[in-house]
Protein backbone atom coordinates (compact mmCIF):
# COMPACT_ATOMS: atom_id res chain seq x y z
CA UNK A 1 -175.25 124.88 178.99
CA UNK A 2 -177.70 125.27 181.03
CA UNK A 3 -177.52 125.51 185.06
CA UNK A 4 -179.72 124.29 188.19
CA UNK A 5 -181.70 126.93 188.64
CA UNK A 6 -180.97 127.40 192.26
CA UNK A 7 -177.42 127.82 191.23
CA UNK A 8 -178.04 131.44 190.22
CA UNK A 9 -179.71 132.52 193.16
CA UNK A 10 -177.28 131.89 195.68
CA UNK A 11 -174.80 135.04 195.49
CA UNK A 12 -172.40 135.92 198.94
CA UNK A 13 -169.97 138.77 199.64
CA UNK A 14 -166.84 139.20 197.38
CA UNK A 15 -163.81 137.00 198.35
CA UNK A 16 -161.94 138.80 201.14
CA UNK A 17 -159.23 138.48 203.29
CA UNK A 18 -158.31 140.36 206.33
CA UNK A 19 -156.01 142.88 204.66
CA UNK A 20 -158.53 144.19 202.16
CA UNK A 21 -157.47 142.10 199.52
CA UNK A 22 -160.08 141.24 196.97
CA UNK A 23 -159.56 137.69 194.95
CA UNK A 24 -160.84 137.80 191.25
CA UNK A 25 -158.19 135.47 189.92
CA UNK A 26 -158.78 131.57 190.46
CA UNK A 27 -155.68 129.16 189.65
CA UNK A 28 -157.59 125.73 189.73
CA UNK A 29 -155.15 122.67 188.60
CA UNK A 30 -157.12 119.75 187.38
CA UNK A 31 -153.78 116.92 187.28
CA UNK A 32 -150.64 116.99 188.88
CA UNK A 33 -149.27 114.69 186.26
CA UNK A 34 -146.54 116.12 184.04
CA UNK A 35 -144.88 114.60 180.96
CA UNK A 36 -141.87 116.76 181.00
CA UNK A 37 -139.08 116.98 183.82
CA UNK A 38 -137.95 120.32 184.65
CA UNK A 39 -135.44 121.26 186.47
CA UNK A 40 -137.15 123.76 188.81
CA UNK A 41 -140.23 121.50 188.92
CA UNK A 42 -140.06 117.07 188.16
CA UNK A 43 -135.77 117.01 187.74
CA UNK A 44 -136.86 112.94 188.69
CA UNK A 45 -140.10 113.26 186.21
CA UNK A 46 -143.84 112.05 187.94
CA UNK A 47 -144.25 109.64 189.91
CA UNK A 48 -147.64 108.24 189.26
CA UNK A 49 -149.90 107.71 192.61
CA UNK A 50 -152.78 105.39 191.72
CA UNK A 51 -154.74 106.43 195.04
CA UNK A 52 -155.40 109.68 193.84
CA UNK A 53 -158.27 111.19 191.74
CA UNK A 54 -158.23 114.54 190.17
CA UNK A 55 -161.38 116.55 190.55
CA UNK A 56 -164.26 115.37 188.09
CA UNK A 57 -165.65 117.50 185.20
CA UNK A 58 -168.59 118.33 187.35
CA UNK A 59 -166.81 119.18 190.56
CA UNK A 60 -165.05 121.52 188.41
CA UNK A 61 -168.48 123.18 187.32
CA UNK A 62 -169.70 123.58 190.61
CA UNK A 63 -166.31 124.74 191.91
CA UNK A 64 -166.41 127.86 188.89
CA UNK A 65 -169.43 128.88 190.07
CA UNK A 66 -168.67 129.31 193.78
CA UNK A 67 -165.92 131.67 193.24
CA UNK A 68 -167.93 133.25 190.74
CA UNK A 69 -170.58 133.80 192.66
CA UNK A 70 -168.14 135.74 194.70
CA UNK A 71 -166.49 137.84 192.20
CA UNK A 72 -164.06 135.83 190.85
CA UNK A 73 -164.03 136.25 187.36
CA UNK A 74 -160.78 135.40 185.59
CA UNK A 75 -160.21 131.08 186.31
CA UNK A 76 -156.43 129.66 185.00
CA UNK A 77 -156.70 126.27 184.37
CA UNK A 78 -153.25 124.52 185.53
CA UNK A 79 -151.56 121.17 185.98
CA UNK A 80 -149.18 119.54 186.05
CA UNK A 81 -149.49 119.75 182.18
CA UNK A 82 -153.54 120.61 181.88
CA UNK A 83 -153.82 119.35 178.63
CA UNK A 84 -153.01 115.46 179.49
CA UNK A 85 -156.19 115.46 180.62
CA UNK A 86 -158.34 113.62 177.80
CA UNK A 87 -161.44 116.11 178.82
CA UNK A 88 -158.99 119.06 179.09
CA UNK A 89 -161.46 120.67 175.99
CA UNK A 90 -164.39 119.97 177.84
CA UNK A 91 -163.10 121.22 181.31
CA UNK A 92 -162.45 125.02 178.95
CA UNK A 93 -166.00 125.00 177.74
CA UNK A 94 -167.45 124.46 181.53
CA UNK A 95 -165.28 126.86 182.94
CA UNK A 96 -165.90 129.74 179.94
CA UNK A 97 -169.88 128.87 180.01
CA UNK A 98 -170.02 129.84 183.87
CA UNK A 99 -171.79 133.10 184.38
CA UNK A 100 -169.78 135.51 185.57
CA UNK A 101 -166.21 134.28 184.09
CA UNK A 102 -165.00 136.55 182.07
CA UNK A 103 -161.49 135.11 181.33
CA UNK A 104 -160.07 131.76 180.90
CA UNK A 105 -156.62 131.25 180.84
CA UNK A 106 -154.18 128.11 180.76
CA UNK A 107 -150.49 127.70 181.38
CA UNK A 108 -149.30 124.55 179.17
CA UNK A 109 -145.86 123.26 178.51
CA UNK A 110 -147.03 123.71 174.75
CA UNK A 111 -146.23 120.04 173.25
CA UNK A 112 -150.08 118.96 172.51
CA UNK A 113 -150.88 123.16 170.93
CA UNK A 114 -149.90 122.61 167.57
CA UNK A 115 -152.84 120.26 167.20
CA UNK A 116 -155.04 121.47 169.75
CA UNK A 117 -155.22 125.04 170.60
CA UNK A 118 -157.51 126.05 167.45
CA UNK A 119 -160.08 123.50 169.56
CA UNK A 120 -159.33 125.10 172.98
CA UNK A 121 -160.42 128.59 171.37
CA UNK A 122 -163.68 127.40 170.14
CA UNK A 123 -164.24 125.69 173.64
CA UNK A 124 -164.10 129.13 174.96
CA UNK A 125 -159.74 129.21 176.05
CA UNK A 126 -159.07 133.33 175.86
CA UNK A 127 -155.67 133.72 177.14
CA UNK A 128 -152.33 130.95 176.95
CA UNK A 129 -148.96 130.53 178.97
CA UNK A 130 -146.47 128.50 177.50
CA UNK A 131 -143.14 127.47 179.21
CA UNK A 132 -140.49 128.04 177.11
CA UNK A 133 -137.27 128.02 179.34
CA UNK A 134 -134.65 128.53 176.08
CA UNK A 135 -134.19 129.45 172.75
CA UNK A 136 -131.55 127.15 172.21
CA UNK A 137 -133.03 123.31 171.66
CA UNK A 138 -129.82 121.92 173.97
CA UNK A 139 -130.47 124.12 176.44
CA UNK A 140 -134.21 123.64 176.25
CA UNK A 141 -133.77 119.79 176.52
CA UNK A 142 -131.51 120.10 179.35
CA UNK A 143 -133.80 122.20 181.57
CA UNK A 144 -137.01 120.35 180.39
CA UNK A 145 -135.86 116.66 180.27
CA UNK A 146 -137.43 116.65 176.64
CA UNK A 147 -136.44 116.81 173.10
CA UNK A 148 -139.75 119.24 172.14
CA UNK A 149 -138.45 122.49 171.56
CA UNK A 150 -139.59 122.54 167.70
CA UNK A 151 -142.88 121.12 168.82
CA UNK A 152 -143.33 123.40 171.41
CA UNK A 153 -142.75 126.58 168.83
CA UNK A 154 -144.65 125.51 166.28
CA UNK A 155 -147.72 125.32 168.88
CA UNK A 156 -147.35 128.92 169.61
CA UNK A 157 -147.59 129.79 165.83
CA UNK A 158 -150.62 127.35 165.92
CA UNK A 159 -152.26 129.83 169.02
CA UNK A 160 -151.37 133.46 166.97
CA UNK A 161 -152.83 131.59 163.80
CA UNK A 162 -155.90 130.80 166.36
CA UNK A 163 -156.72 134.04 166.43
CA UNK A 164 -154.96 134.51 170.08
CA UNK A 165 -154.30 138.00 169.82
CA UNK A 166 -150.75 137.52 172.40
CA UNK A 167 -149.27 134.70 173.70
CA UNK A 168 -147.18 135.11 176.92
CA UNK A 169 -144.15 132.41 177.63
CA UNK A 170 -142.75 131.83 180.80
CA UNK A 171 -139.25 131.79 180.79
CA UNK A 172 -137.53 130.34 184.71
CA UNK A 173 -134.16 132.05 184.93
CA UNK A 174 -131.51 130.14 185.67
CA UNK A 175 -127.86 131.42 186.26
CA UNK A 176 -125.34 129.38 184.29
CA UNK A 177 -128.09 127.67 182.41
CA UNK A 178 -130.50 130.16 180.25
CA UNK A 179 -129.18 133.61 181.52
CA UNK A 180 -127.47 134.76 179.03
CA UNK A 181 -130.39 134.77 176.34
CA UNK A 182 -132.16 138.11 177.17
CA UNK A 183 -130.87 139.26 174.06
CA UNK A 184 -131.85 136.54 171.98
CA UNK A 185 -135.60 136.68 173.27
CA UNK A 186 -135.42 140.40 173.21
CA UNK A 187 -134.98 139.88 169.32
CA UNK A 188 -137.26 137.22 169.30
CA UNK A 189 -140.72 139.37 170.24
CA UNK A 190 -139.29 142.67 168.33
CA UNK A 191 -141.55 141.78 165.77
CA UNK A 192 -143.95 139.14 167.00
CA UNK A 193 -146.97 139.30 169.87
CA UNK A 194 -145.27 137.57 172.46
CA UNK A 195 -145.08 138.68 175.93
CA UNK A 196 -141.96 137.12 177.64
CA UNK A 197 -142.40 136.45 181.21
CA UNK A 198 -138.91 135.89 183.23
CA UNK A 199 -140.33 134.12 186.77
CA UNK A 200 -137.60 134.71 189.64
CA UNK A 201 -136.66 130.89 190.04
CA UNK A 202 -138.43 130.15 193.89
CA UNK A 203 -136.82 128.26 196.57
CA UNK A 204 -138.89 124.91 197.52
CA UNK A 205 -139.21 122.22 199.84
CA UNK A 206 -136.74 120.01 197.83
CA UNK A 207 -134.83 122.39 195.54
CA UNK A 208 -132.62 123.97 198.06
CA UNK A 209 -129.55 123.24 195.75
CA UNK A 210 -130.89 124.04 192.82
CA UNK A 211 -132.05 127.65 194.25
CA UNK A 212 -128.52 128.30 195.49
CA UNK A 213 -126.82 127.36 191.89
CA UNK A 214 -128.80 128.97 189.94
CA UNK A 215 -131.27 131.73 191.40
CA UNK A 216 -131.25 134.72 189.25
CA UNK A 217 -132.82 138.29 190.66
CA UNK A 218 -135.60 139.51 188.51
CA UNK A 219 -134.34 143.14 189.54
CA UNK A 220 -131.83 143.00 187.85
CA UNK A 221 -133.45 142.51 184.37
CA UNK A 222 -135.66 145.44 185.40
CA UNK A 223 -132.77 147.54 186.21
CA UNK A 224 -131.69 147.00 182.15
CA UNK A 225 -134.94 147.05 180.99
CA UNK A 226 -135.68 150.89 182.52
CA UNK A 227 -131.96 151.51 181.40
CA UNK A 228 -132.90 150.77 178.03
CA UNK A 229 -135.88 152.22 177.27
CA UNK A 230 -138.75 149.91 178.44
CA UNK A 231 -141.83 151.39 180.12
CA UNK A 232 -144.14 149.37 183.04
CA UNK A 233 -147.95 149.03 182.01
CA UNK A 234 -150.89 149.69 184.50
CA UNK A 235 -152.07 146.24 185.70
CA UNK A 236 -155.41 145.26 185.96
CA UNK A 237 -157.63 144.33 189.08
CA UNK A 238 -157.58 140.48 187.54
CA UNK A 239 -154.31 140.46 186.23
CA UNK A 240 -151.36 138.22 187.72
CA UNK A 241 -147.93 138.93 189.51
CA UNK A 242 -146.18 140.00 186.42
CA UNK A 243 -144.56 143.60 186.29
CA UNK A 244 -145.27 144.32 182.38
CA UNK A 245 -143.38 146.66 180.51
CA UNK A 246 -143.44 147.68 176.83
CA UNK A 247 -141.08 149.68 174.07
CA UNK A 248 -142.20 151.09 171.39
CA UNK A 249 -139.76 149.46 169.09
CA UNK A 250 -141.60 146.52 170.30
CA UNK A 251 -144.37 144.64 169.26
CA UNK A 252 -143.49 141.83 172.47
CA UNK A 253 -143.39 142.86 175.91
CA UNK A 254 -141.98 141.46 179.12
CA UNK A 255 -143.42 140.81 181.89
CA UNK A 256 -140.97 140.20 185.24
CA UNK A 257 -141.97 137.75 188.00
CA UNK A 258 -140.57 138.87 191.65
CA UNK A 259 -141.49 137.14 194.35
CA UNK A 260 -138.69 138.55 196.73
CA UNK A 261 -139.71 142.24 195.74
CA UNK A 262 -140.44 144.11 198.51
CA UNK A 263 -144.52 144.19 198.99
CA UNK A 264 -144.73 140.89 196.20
CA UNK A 265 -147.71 140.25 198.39
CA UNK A 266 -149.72 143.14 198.91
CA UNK A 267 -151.84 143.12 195.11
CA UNK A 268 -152.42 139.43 195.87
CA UNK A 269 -155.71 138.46 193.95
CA UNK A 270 -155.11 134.74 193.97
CA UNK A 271 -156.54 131.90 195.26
CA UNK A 272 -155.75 127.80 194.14
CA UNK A 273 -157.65 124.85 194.48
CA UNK A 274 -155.32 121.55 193.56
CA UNK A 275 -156.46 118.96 191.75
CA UNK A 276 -157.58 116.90 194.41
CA UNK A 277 -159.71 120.03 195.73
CA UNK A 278 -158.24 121.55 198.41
CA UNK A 279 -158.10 125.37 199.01
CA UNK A 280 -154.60 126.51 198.90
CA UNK A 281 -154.46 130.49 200.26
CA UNK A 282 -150.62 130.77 198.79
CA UNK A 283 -148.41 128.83 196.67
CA UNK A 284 -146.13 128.72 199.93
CA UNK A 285 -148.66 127.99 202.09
CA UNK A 286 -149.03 125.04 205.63
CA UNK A 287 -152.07 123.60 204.34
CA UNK A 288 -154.53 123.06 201.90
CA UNK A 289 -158.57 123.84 203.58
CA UNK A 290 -160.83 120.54 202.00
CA UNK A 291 -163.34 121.32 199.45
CA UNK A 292 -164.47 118.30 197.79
CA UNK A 293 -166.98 116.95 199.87
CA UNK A 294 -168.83 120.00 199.61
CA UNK A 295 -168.20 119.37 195.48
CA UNK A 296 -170.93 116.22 195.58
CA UNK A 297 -174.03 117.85 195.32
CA UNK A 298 -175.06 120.94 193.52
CA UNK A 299 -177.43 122.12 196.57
CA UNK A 300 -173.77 122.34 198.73
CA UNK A 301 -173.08 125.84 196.85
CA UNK A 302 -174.19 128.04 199.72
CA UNK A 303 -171.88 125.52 202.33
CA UNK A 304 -168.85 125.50 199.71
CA UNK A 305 -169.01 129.32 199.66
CA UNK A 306 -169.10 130.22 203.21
CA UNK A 307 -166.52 127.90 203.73
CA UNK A 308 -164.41 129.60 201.23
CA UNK A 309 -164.93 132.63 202.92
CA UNK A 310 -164.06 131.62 206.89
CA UNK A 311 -160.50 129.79 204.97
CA UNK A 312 -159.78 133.60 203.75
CA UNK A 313 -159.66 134.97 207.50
CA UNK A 314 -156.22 132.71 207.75
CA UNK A 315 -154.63 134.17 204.81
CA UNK A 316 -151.63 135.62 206.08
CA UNK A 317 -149.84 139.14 204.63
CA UNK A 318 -146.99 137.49 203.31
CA UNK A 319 -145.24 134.24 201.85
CA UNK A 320 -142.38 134.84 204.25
CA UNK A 321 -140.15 133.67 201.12
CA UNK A 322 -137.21 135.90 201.85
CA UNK A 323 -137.51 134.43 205.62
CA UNK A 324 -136.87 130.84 203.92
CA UNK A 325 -140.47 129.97 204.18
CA UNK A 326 -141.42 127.19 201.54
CA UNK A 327 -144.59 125.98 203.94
CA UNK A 328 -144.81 122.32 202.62
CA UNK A 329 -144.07 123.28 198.78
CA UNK A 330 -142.03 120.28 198.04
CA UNK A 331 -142.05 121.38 194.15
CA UNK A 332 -143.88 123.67 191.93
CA UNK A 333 -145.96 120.41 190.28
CA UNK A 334 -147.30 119.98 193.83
CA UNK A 335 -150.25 122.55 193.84
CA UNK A 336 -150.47 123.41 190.26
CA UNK A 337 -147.82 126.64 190.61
């Protein structure tokens, strides 16, 4: 592909915030339509909005190279479910063909792998999420709102067959609902290259009930996991939230997501842009900062990035999460969590 050629002459600081943080790591959802109805997410499924319009294929390309211009050099491509979108293939070989992006990652609810990943990894796709909330199909159904749980595995034998060297699964614990599997999904990636990723189920604008009933604290599995053996991994300066730790009996790991921990915040290296295009400095956070009408042109690179860099001075230190801070969250779906 090739670029404008101002496009690789206009080059700014590193993306910075106030408290040193540096921000490699770009989580840019391109629809906030999902087909499946998750408990923690869509319990009433989506409710289409036919004013809106989700960012084009070439606001996308001139978003990518903004942040990479700036150092950013790891872009997850999120929804909603990503892969609804009928360019979704086309979207992965902009983003992968931007100088400067070293890493492209999606997180999918895995129904549409089985016959598509092997064409997301030629696009350019290096890394995949998949939500996989149970082992049990019931219990899967229940959580999701959909009967997919055979289509959903057979997609992640589809990515390993791909040549995807590991496939990580997120996994939302629930109490009463899906936390009594650890031992099932322990056995489960003893002998395949899986790594499991429990997420701390998050309190939102609408899922106060839901958080009460069923929160889960991710400490606790860590407590076990040192208790039995399990070592924590170094993370890398592009890596996400996850505390990864291995065993050598092991060819899975798990990786723990904790957003109450003490000092969650401080390795923050992540910035969103929703699929309408605004900035969004935290998954919690007031407000989103508009960036699409600097997406219209590709001579607005050099406005789009200094804007990008005056939004980072209001970053604050902190979600505030274990305050009772949502911001105006109302579910995960909303920003592309």
């Amino acid at each position: 592909m090739s670029l404008p050629p101002m496009l690789g002459k206009v080059f700014m600081s590193e993306l910075q915030d106030a408290f040193a943080r540096k921000f490699y790591y770009l989580r840019l959802s391109i629809t906030d339509v999902c087909n499946f109805k998750c408990q923690y997410c869509l319990p009433d499924g989506y409710r289409p909005d036919g004013r809106k319009s989700f960012l084009t294929l070439d606001e996308i390309g001139r978003l990518t190279r903004a942040f990479a211009a700036m150092g950013t050099n790891k872009v997850r491509i999120t929804g909603g479910e990503p892969s609804l979108r009928k360019d979704f293939t086309q979207i992965i070989e902009t983003v992968a063909a931007t100088p400067g992006i070293r890493k492209v990652a999606t997180t999918t609810n895995g129904y549409r792998m089985a016959k598509q990943v092997a064409d997301w990894r030629r696009a350019g796709l290096s890394a995949i999420n998949v939500s996989v909330d149970s082992l049990d199909p019931r219990m899967f159904q229940q959580i999701t709102g959909e009967n997919r749980f055979h289509e959903v595995m057979a997609g992640i034998d589809a990515a390993l067959v791909a040549g995807f060297s590991q496939v990580k699964v997120n996994t939302v614990l629930m109490r009463g609902l899906n936390d009594g599997e650890l031992d099932r999904f322990l056995a489960w990636i003893k002998h395949h290259p899986i790594q499991l990723r429990f997420i701390e189920l998050m309190q939102t604008g609408e899922m106060d009930d839901l958080f009460r009933r069923h929160h889960v604290r991710g400490a606790l599995i860590k407590e076990q996991l040192i208790r039995t053996g399990w070592q924590q991994k170094v993370r890398a300066h592009n890596d996400g939230p996850a505390e990864v730790f291995w065993h050598p009996d092991y060819q899975g790991e798990i990786g723990l997501i904790m957003p109450y921990a003490k000092d969650f915040c401080a390795s923050c290296n992540r910035l969103r842009v929703s699929s309408l295009g605004k900035l969004h400095l935290c998954l919690f956070g007031d407000y989103g900062v508009e960036l699409r009408d600097l997406l219209t042109e590709d001579n607005q690179l050099a406005s789009l990035q200094t804007r990008l860099r005056e939004a980072l001075a209001d970053k604050k230190a902190s979600h505030f999460l274990h305050q009772g801070n949502t911001g105006f969250t109302p579910h995960l779906a909303s920003i592309g969590g």
